[in-house]
C-alpha atoms as a PDB file:
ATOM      1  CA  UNK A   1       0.000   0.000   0.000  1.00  0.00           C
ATOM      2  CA  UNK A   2       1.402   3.430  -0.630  1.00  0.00           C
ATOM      3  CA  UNK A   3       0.354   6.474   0.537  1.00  0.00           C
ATOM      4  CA  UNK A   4       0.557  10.297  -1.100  1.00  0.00           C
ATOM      5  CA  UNK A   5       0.205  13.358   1.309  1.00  0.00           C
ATOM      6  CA  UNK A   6       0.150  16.719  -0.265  1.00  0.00           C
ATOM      7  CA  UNK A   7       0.784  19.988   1.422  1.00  0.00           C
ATOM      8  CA  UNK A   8       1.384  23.881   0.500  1.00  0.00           C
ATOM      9  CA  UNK A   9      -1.574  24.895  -0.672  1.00  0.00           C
ATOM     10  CA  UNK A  10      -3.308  28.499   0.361  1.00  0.00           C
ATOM     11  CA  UNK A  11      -4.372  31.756  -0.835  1.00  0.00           C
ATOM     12  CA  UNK A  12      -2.443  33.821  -2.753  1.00  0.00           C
ATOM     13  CA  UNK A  13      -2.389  36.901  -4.784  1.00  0.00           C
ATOM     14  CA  UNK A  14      -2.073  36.749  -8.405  1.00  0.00           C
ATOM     15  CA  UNK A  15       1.642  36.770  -9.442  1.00  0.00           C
ATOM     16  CA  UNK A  16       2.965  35.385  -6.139  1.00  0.00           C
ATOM     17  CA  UNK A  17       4.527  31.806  -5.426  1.00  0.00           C
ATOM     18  CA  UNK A  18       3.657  28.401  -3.901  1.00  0.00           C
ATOM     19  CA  UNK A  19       5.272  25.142  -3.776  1.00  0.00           C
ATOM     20  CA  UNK A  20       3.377  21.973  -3.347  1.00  0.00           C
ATOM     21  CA  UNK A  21       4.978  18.962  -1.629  1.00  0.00           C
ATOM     22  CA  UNK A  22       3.872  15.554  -2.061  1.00  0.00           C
ATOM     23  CA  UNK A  23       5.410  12.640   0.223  1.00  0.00           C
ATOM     24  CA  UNK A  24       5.159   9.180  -0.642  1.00  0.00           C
ATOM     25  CA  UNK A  25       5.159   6.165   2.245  1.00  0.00           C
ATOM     26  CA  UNK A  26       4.531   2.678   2.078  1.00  0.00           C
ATOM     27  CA  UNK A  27       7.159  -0.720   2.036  1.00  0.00           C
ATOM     28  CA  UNK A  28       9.661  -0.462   0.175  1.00  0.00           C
ATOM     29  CA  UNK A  29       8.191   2.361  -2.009  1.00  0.00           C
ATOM     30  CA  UNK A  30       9.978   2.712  -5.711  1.00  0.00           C
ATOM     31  CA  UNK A  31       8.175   4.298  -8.313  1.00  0.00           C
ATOM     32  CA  UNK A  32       8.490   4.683 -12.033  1.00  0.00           C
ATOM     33  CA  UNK A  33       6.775   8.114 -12.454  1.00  0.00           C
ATOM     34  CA  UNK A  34       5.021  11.323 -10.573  1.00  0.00           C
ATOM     35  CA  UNK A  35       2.846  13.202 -11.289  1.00  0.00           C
ATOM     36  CA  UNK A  36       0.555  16.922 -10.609  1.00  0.00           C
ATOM     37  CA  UNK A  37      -2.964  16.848 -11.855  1.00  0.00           C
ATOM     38  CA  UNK A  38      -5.614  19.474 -10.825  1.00  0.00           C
ATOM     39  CA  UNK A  39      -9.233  20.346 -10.916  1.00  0.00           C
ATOM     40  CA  UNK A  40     -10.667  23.371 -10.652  1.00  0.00           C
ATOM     41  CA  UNK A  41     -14.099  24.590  -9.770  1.00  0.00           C
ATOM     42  CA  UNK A  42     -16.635  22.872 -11.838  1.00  0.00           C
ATOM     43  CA  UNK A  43     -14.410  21.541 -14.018  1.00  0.00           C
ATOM     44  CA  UNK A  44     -12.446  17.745 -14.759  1.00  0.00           C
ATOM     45  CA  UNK A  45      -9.195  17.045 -13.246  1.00  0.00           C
ATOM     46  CA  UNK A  46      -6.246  17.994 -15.312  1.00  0.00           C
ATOM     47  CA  UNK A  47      -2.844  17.106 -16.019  1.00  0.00           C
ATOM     48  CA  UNK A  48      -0.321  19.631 -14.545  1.00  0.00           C
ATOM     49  CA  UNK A  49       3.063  18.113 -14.904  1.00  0.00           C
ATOM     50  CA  UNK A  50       5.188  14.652 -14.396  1.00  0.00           C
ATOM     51  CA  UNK A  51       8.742  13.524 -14.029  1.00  0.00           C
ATOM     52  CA  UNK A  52      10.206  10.494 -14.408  1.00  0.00           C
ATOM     53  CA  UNK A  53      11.950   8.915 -11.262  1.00  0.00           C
ATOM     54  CA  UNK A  54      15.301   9.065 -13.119  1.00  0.00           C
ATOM     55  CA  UNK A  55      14.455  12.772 -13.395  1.00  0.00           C
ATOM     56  CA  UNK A  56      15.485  12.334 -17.210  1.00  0.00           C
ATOM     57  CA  UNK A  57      12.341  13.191 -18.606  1.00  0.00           C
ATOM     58  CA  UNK A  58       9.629  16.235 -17.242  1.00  0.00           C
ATOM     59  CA  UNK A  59       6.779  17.275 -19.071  1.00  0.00           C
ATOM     60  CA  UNK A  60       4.199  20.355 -18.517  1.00  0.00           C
ATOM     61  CA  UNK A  61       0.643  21.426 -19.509  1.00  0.00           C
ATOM     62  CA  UNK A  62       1.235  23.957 -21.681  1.00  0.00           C
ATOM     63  CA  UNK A  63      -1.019  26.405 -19.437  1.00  0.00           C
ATOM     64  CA  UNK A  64       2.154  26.252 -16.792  1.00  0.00           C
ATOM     65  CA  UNK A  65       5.145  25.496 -18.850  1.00  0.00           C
ATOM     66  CA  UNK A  66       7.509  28.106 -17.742  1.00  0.00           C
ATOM     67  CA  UNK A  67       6.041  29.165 -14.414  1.00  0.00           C
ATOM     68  CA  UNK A  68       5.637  25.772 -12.561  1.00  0.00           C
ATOM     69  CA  UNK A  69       8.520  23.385 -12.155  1.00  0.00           C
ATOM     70  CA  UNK A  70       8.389  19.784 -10.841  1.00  0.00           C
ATOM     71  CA  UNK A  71      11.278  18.269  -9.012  1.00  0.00           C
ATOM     72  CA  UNK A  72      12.026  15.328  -6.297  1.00  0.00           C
ATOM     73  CA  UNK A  73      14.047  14.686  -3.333  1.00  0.00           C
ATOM     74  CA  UNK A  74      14.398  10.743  -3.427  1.00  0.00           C
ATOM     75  CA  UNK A  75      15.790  10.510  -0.044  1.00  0.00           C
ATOM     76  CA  UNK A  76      12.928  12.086   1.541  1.00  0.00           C
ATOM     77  CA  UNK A  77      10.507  10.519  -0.971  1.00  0.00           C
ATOM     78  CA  UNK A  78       9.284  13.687  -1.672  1.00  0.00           C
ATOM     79  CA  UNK A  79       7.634  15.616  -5.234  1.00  0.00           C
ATOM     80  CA  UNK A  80       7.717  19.477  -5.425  1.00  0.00           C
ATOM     81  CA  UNK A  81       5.647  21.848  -7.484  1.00  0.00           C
ATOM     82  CA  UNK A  82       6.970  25.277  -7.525  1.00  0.00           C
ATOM     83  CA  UNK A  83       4.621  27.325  -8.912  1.00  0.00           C
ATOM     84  CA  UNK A  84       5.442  30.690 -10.005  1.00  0.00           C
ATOM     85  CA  UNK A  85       3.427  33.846 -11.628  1.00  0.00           C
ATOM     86  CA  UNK A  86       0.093  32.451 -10.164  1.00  0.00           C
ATOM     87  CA  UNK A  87      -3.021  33.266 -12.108  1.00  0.00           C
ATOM     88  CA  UNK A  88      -6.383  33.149 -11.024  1.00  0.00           C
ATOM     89  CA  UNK A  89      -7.148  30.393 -13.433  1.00  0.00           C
ATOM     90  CA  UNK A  90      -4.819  28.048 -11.362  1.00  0.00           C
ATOM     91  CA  UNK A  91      -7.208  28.050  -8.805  1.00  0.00           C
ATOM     92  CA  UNK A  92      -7.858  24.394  -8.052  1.00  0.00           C
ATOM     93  CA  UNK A  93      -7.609  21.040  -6.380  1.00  0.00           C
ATOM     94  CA  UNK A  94      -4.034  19.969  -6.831  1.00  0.00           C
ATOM     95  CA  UNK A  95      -3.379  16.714  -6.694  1.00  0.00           C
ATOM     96  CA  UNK A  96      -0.463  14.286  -6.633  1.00  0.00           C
ATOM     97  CA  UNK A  97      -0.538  10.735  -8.375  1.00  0.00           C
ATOM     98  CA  UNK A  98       2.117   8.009  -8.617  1.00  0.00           C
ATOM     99  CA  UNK A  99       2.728   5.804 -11.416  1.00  0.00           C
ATOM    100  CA  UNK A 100       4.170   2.294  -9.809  1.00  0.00           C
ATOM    101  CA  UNK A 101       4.969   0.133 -12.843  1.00  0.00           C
ATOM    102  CA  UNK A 102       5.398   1.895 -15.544  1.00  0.00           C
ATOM    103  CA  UNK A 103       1.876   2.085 -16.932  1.00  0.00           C
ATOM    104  CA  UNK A 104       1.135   1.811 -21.156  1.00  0.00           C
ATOM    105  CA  UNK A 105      -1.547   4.965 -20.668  1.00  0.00           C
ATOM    106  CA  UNK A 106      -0.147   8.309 -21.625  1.00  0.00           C
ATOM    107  CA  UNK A 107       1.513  10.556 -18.428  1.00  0.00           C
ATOM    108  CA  UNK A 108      -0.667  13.226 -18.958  1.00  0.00           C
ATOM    109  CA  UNK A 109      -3.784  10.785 -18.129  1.00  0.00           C
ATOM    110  CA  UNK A 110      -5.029   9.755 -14.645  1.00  0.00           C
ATOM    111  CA  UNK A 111      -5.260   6.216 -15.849  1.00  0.00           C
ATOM    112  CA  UNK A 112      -1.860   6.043 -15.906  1.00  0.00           C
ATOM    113  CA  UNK A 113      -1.026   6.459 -11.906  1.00  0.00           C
ATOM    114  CA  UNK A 114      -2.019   3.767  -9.413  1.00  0.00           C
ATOM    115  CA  UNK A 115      -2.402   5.691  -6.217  1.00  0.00           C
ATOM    116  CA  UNK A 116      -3.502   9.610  -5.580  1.00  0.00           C
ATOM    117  CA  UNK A 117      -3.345  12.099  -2.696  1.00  0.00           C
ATOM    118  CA  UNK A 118      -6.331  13.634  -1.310  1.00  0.00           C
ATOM    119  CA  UNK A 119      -5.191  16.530  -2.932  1.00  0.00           C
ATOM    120  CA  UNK A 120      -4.745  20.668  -1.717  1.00  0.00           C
ATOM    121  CA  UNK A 121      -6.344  23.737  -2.509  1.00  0.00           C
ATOM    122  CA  UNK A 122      -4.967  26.521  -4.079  1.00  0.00           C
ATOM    123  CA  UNK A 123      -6.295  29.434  -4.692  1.00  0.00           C
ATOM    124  CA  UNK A 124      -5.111  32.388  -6.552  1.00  0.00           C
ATOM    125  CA  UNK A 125      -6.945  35.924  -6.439  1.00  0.00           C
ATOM    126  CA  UNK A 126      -7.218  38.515  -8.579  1.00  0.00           C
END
């Protein structure tokens, strides 16, 4: 069993920062890929960003390529998302998903991941 914890999420002013943290625990934890989605208000979750755990290969939404950046701390088991220039359309449920095994879905679909956090608000005003 593995479990995802997110944290860092609040209110903030458009144009400021936040970073996201996502810790993994479980036995003997390894994972193949992880990932951001998010869902705002009224809307369907959405893919936000991945990295693979080699950190070879990161890919972005193009809605925050350039402002949010995902990295990893593999001794603490640990995904960031450093989100910079916050707009008001970022205002959502962020979420953090792993991918175990190395699924055949796309990364930028939730069918991918096998396990999810219960996610963290953001919210960014105008």
């Amino acid at each position: 069993q593995v479990q995802l914890v997110e944290s860092g999420g609040g209110l903030v002013q458009a144009g400021g920062s936040l970073r996201l943290s996502c810790a993994a625990s479980g036995s003997t934890f390894s994972w193949y890929a992880m990932a951001w989605f998010r869902q705002p208000p009224g809307k369907e979750r959405e893919f936000v960003a991945t990295m693979w755990w080699s950190g070879s290969s990161t890919y972005y939404a193009d809605s925050v390529k350039g402002r949010f950046t995902i990295a990893r701390d593999n001794a603490k088991n640990t995904v960031y998302l450093q989100m910079n220039s916050l707009k008001p359309e970022d205002t959502a449920v962020y979420y953090c998903g792993v991918d175990l095994y190395g699924g055949s879905s796309y990364y930028y679909t939730q069918e991918r991941y096998d396990y999810w956090g219960q996610g963290t608000q953001v919210t960014v005003s105008s």
